[in-house]
Protein backbone atom coordinates (compact mmCIF):
# COMPACT_ATOMS: atom_id res chain seq x y z
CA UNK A 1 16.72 19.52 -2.30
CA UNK A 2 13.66 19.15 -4.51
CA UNK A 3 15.70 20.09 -7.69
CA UNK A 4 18.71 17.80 -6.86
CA UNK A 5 15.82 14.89 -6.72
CA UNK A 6 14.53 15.94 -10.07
CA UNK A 7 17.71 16.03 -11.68
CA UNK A 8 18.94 12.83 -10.22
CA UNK A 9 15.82 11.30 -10.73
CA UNK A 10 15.95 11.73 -14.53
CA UNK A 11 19.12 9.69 -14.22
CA UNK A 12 17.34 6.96 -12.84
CA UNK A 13 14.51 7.08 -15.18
CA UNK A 14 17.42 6.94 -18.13
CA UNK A 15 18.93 3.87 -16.71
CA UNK A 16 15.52 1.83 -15.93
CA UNK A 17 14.94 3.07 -19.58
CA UNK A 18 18.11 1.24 -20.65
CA UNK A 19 17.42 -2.11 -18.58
CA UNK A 20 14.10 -2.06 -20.56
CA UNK A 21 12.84 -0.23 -23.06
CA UNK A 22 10.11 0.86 -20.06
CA UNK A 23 10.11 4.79 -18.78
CA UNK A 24 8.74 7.08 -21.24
CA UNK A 25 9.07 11.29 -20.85
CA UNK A 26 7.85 13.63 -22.11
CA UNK A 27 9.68 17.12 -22.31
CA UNK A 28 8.24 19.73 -23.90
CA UNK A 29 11.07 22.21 -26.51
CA UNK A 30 11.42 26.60 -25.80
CA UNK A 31 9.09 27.73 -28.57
CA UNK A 32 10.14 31.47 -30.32
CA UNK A 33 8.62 34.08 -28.96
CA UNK A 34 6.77 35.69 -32.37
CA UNK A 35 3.26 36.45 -31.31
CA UNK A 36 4.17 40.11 -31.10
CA UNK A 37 3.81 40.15 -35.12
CA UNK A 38 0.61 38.43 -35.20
CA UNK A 39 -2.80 39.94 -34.72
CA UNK A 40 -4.27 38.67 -31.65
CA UNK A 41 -7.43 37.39 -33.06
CA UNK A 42 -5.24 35.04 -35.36
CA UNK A 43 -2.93 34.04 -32.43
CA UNK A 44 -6.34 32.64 -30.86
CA UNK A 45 -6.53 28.60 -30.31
CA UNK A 46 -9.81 27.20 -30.47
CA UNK A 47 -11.13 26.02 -26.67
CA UNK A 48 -10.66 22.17 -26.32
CA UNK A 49 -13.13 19.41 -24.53
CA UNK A 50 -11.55 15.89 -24.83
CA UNK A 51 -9.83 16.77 -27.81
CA UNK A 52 -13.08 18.75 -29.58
CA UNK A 53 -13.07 22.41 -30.83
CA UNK A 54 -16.09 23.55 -28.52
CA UNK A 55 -16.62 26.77 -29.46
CA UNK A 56 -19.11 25.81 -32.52
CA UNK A 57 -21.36 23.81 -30.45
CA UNK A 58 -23.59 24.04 -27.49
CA UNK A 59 -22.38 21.96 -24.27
CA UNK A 60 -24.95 20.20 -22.36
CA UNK A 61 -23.55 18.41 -19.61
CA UNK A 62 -25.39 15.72 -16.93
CA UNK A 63 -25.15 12.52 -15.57
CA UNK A 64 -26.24 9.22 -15.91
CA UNK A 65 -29.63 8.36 -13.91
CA UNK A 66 -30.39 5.36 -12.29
CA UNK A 67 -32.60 3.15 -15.01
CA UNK A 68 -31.54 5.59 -17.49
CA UNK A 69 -29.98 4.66 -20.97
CA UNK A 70 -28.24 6.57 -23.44
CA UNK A 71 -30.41 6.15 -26.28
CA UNK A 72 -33.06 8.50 -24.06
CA UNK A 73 -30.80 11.22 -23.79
CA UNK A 74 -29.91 11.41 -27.13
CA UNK A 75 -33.39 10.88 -28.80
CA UNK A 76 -34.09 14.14 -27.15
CA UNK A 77 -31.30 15.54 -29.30
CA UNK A 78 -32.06 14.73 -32.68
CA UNK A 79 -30.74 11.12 -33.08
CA UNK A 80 -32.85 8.13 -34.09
CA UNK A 81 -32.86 4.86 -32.92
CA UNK A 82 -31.62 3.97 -36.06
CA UNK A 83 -28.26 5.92 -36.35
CA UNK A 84 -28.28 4.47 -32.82
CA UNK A 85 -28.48 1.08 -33.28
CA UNK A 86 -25.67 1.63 -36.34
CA UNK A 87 -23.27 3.18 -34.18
CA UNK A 88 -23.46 0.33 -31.90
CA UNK A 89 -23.33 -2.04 -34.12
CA UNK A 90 -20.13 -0.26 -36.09
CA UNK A 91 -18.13 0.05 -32.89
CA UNK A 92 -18.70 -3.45 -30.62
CA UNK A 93 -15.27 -3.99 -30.69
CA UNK A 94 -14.57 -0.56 -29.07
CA UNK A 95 -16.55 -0.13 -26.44
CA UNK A 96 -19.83 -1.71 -24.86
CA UNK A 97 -22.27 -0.01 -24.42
CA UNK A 98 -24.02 -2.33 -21.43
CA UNK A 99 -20.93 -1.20 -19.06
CA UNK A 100 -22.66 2.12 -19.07
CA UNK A 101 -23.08 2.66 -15.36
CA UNK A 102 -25.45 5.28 -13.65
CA UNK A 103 -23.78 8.17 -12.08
CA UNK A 104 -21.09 8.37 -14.81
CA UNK A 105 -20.95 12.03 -16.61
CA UNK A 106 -21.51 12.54 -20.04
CA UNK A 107 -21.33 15.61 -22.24
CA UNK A 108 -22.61 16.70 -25.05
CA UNK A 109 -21.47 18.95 -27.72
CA UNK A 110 -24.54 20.00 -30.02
CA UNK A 111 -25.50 22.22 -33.24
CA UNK A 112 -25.72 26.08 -32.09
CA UNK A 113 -29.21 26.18 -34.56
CA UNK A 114 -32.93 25.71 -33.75
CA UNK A 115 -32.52 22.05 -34.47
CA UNK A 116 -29.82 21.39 -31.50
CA UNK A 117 -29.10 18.37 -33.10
CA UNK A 118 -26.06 16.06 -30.85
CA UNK A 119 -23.14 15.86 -33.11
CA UNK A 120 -20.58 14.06 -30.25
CA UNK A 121 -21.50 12.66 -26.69
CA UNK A 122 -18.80 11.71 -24.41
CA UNK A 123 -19.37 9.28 -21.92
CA UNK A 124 -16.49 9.56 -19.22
CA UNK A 125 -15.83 6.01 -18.31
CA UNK A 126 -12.89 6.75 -15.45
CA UNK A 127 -11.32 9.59 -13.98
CA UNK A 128 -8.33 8.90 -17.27
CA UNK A 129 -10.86 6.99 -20.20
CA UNK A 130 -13.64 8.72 -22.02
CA UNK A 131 -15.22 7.17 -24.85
CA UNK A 132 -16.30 9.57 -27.71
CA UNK A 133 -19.69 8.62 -29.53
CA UNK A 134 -19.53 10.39 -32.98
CA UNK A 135 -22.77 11.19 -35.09
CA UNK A 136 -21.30 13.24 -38.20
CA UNK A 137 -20.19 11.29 -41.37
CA UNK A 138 -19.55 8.33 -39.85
CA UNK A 139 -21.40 6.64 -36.94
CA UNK A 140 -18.69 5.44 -34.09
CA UNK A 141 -17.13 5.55 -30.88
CA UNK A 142 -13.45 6.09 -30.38
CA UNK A 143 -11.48 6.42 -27.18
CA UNK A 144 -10.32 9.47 -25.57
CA UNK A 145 -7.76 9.22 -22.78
CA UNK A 146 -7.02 12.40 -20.78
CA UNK A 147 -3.26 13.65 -20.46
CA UNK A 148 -1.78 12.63 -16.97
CA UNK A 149 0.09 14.80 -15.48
CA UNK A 150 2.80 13.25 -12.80
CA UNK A 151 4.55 15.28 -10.08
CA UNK A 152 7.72 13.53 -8.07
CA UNK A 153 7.22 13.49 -4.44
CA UNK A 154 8.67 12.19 -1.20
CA UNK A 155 7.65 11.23 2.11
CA UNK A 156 9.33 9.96 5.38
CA UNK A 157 8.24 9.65 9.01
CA UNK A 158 8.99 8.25 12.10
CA UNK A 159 6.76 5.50 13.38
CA UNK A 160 4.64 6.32 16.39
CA UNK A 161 1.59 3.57 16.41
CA UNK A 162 1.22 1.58 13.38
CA UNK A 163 2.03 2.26 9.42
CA UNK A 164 -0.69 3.46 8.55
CA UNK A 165 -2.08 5.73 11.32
CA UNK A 166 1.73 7.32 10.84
CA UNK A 167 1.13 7.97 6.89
CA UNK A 168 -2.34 8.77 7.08
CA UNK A 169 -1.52 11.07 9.74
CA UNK A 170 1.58 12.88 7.81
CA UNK A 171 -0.91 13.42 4.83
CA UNK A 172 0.06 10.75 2.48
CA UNK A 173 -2.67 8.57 0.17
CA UNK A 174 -3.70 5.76 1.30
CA UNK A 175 -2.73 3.90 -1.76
CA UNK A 176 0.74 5.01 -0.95
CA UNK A 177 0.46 2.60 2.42
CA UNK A 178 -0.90 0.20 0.91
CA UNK A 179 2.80 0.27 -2.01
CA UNK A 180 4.87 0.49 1.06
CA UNK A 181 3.51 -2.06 2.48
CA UNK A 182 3.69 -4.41 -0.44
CA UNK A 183 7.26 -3.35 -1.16
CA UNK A 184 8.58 -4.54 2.06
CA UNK A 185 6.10 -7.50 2.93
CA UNK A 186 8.26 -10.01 2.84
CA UNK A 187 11.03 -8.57 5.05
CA UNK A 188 9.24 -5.77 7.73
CA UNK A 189 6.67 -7.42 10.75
CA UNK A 190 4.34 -4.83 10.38
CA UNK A 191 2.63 -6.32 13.25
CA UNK A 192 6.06 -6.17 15.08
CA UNK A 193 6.12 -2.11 14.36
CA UNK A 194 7.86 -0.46 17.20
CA UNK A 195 7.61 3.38 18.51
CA UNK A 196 10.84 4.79 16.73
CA UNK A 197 10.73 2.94 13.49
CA UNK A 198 11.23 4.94 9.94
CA UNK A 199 10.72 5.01 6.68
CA UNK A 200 11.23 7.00 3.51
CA UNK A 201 10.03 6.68 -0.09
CA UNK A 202 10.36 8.91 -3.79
CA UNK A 203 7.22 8.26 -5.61
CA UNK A 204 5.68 10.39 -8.63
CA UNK A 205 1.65 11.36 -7.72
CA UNK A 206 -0.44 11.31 -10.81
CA UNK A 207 -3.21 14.14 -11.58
CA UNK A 208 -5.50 14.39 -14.58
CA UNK A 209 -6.49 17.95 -14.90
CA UNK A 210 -6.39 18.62 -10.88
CA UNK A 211 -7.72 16.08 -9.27
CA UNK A 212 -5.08 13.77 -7.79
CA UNK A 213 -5.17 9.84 -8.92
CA UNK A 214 -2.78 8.75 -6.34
CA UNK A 215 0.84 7.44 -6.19
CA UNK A 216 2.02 5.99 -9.58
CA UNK A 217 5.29 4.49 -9.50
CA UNK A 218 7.73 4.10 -6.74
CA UNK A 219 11.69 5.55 -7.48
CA UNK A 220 12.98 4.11 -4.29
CA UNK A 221 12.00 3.47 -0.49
CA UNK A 222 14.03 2.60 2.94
CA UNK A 223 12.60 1.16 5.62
CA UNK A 224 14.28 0.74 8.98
CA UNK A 225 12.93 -2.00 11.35
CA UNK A 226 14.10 -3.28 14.70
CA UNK A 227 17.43 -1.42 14.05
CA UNK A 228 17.84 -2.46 10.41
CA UNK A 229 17.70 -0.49 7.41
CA UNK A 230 16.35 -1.61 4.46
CA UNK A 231 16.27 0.05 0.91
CA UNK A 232 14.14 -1.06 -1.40
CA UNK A 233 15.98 -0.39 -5.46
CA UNK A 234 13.65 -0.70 -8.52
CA UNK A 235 15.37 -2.54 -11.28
CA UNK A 236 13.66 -3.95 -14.25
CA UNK A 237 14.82 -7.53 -15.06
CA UNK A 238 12.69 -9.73 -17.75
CA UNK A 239 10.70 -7.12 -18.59
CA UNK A 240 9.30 -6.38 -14.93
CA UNK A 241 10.08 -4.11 -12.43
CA UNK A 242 10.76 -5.34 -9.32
CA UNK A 243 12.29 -4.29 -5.48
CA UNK A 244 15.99 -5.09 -4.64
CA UNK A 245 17.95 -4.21 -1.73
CA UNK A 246 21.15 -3.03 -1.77
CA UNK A 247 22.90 -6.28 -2.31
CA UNK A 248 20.94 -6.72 -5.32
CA UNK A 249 18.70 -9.56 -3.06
CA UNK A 250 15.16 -9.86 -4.38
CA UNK A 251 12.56 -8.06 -1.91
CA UNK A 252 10.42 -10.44 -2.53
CA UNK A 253 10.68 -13.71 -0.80
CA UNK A 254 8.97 -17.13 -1.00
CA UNK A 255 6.69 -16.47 1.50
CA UNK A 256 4.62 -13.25 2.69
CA UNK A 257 5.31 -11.80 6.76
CA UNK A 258 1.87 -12.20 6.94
CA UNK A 259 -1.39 -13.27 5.64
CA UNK A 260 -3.61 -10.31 6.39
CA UNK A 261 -2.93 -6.39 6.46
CA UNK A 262 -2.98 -3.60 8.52
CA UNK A 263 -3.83 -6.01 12.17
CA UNK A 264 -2.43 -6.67 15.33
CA UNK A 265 -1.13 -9.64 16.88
CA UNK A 266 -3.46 -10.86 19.95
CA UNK A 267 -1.53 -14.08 20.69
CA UNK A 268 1.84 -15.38 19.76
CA UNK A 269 3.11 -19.06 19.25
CA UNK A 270 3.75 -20.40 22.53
CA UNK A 271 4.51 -24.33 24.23
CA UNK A 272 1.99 -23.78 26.96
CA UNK A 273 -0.90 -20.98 26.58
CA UNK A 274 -4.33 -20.26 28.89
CA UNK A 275 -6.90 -21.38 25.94
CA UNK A 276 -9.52 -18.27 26.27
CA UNK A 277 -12.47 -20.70 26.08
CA UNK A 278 -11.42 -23.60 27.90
CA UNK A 279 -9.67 -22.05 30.38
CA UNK A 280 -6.91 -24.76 30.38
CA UNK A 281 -3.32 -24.66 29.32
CA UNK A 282 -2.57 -25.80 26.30
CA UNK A 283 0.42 -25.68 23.03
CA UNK A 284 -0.60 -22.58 20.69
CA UNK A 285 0.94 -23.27 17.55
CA UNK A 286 -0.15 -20.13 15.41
CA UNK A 287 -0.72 -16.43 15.67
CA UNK A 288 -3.87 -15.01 16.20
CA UNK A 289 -4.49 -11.90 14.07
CA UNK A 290 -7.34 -9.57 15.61
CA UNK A 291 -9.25 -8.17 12.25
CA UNK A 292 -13.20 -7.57 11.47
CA UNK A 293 -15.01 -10.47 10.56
CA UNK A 294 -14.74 -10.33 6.60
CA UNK A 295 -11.10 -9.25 6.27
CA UNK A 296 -9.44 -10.73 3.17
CA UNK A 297 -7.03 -13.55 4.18
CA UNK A 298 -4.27 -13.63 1.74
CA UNK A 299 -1.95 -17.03 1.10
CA UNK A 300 1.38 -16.23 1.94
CA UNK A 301 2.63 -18.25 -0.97
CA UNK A 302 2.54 -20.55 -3.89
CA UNK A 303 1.20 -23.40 -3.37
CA UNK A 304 -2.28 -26.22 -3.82
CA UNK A 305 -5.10 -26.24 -1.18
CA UNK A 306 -5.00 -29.63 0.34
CA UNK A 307 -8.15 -29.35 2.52
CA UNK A 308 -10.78 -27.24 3.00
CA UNK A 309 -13.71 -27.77 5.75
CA UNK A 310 -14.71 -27.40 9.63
CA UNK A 311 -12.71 -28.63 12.02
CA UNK A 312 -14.26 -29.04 15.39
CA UNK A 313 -12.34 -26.03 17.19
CA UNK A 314 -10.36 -24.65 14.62
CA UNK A 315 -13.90 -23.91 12.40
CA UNK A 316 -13.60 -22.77 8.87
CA UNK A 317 -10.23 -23.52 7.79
CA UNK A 318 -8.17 -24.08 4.80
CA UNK A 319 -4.56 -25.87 4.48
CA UNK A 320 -1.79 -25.26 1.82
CA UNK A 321 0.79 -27.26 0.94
CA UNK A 322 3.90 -25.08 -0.27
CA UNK A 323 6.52 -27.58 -1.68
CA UNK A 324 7.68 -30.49 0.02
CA UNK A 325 9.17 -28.79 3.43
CA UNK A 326 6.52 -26.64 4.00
CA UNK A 327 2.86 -25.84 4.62
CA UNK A 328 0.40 -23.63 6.27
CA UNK A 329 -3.31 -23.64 8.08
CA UNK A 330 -6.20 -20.48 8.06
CA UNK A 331 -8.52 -21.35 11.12
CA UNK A 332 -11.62 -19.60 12.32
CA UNK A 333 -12.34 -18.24 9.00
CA UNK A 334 -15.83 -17.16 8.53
CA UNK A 335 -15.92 -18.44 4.28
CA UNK A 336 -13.63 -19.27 1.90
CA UNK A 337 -12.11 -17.42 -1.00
CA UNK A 338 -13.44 -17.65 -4.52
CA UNK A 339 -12.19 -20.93 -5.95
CA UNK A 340 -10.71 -22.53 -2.75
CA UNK A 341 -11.41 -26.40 -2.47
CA UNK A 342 -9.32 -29.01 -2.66
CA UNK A 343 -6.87 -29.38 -5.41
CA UNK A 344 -7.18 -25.83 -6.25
CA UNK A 345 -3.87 -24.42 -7.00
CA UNK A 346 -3.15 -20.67 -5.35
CA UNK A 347 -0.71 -17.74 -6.32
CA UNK A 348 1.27 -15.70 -3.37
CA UNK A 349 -1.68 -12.87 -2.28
CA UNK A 350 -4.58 -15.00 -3.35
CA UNK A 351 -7.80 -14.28 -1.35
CA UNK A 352 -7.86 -18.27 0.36
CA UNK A 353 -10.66 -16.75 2.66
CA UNK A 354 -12.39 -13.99 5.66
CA UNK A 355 -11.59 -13.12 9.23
CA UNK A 356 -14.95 -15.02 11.16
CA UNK A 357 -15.06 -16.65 14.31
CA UNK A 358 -16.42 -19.92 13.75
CA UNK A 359 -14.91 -22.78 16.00
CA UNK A 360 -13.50 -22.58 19.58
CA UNK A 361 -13.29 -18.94 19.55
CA UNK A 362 -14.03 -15.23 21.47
CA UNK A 363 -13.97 -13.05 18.63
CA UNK A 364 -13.32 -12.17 15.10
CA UNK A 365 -9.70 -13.28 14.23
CA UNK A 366 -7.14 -15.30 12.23
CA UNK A 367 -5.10 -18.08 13.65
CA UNK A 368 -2.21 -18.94 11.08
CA UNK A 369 -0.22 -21.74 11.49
CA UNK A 370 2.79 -22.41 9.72
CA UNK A 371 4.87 -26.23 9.29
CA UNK A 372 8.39 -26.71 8.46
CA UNK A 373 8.52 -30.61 7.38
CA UNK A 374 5.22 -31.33 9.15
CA UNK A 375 6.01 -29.82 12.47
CA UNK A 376 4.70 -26.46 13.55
CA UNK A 377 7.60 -23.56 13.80
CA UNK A 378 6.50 -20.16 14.84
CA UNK A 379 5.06 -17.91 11.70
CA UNK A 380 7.52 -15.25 12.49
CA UNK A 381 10.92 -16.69 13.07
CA UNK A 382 10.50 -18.32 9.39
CA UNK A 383 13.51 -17.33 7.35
CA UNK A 384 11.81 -17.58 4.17
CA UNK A 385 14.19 -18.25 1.08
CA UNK A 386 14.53 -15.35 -1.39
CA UNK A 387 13.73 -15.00 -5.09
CA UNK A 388 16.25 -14.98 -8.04
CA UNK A 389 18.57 -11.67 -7.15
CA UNK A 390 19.82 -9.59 -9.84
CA UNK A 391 21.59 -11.60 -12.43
CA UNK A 392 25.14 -11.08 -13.22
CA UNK A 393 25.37 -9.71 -16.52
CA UNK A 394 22.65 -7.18 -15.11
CA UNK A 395 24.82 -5.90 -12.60
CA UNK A 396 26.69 -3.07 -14.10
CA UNK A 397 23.08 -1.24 -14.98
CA UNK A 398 21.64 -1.63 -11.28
CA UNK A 399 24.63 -0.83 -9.69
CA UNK A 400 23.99 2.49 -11.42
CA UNK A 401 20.37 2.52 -10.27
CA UNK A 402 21.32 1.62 -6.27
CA UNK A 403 23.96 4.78 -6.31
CA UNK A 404 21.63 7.35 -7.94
CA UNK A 405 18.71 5.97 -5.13
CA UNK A 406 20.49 5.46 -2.11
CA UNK A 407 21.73 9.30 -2.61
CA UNK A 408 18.03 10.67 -3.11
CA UNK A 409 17.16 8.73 -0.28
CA UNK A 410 20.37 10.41 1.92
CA UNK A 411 19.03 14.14 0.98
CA UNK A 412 15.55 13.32 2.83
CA UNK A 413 15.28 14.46 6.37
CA UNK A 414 12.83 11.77 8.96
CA UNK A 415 9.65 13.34 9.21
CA UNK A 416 9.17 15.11 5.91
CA UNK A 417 6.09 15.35 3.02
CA UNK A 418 6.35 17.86 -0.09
């Protein structure tokens, strides 16, 4: 099965590549075999660090110390403050130097003589960037980026609890929840989960040398929820790569399922509800969303802030007025998000503010409200309208696309990892 996904996959990557000039391979040609003529000595490549023959030097590696600088390190190693300073001062548009952050490893790659001098360091900057200080010739600093290696995978389960208790459980990387999640957040309640609920995604898992960097890109995902299946189709349409379903419908809808992640519903919208601090009955027009005090609340949409303050029961809350028909209210929040006052003008998955439980209130949680014309309407019966779908002329190409992922999605049995 693993094969069949490979080959079809390169299918798919060939046709994103034609909607956009966006998926890059890299296949590597049968070489002749001729060493058997050639001495083995000769035959011998010289060993590589980031891109340096090592064999003519001595390696010293270490790490960055806490109050530590680089100059220390490599006045101890033959270099003056002077070819120092030069360096920096040739290469300021390349890297600098005051990101250097304690912990980091460097390496070092000196003379083999009595004098030891340092003829490269390289400071590794992440897990896939190294920067390369050079003191030959020429004083600089160039960038060295390691060569990531990408495996396809797949992964499919059947729900038992929530999402990500189910993933994490099955083995898969958290940052692989976390793209599920976001692929179908505007059309799957993950606070509605049920016992018996699925899902399955192709995804490629990144590695530079063998240390795994997580999930790259997604090749396709389904999703079935309260009996209905959704797939999820990437298709690249003015110049970004975005989730369709099989209609060619935008995944992505005006407004989010939900402003937090990963929490549980406590209390649901309701005419008449037992107010857990006063003890009478009273309208509840929200949903309360049990989460630790200092969870990121997210806005669930475009839209400006119209009001930010304390409320007398509702505590720390912010408003936001969508368009004309709609707008929504954050309550109990414990502070607001960077930049949120009034006026302030907020992108869908904006940090508006944090779980507290300031106001009338027995706990840490969220109560989101949501108004249709001024009147509340319970968060989740909204119908939220969709995004632009794929275009017409576009529709030959993704058509293509939905056939070659809606078969790689058939071939995976519930319940698998590789």
């Amino acid at each position: 099965m693993f094969a069949r996904i490979g080959a079809a996959l390169l299918v798919l990557s060939f046709l994103l590549a034609v909607s956009c000039s966006y998926f890059n391979r890299e296949q590597s040609e049968p070489v002749s075999q001729v060493s058997d003529s050639i001495p083995e000595q000769a035959t011998k490549a010289p060993t590589l660090l980031f891109g340096i023959p090592a064999d003519s030097f001595n390696i010293v590696t270490g790490h960055i110390r806490p109050n530590g600088f680089l100059s220390h390190i490599l006045l101890e190693h033959g270099i003056t403050m002077q070819e120092i300073d030069q360096l920096i001062r040739n290469s300021s548009s390349v890297f600098d130097v005051r990101t250097i952050r304690a912990g980091k490893n460097y390496t070092l790659f000196c003379d083999t003589d009595s004098g030891a001098r340092a003829r490269y360091l390289v400071y590794e900057h992440d897990p896939s960037t190294c920067y390369i200080f050079s003191f030959n010739d020429s004083l600089n600093i160039t960038p060295f980026r390691k060569q990531i290696r990408k495996i396809i995978r797949y992964s499919s389960g059947i729900i038992e609890t929530s999402l990500w208790e189910s993933m994490i459980a099955g083995g898969s990387h958290p940052m692989l929840v976390a793209k599920l999640s976001e692929i179908f957040a505007w059309t799957v309640d993950f606070f509605g989960l049920q016992e018996g609920d699925s899902f399955k995604i192709i995804y490629e898992e990144m590695f530079i040398d063998d240390e795994s960097l997580g999930p790259g890109r997604i090749f396709g995902a389904e999703f079935t929820w309260a009996g209905k299946t959704t797939t999820a189709i990437p298709f690249i349409q003015d110049g970004k790569e975005t989730f369709f379903d099989a209609e060619g419908n935008s995944l992505r809808k005006a407004f989010l399922k939900s402003p937090l992640k990963f929490s549980r519903i406590t209390s649901r919208f309701s005419a008449s509800r037992m107010h857990p601090v006063l003890r009478i009955r009273r309208p509840h027009h929200g949903v309360d969303y049990a989460a630790p005090v200092g969870t990121p609340v997210y806005a669930i949409g475009d839209g400006r802030v119209v009001s930010t303050g304390t409320e007398n029961g509702s505590g720390k809350m912010v408003r936001i007025v969508h368009n004309s028909v709609y707008s929504t209210a954050y309550l109990h929040l414990s502070r607001f998000g960077p930049g949120i006052t009034q006026g302030a003008f907020v992108k869908q998955g904006d940090i508006i503010g944090f779980v507290g439980s300031s106001g009338l209130s027995t706990g840490p949680h969220l109560d989101f409200r949501f108004y249709q014309n001024g009147s509340p309407v319970d968060p989740l019966k909204v119908d939220a309208p969709p995004v632009e779908p794929v275009r017409e002329e576009n529709r030959p190409v993704f058509d293509k696309n939905r056939v070659v992922v809606m078969s790689l999605l058939e071939t995976i049995k519930q319940d698998t990892i590789n």
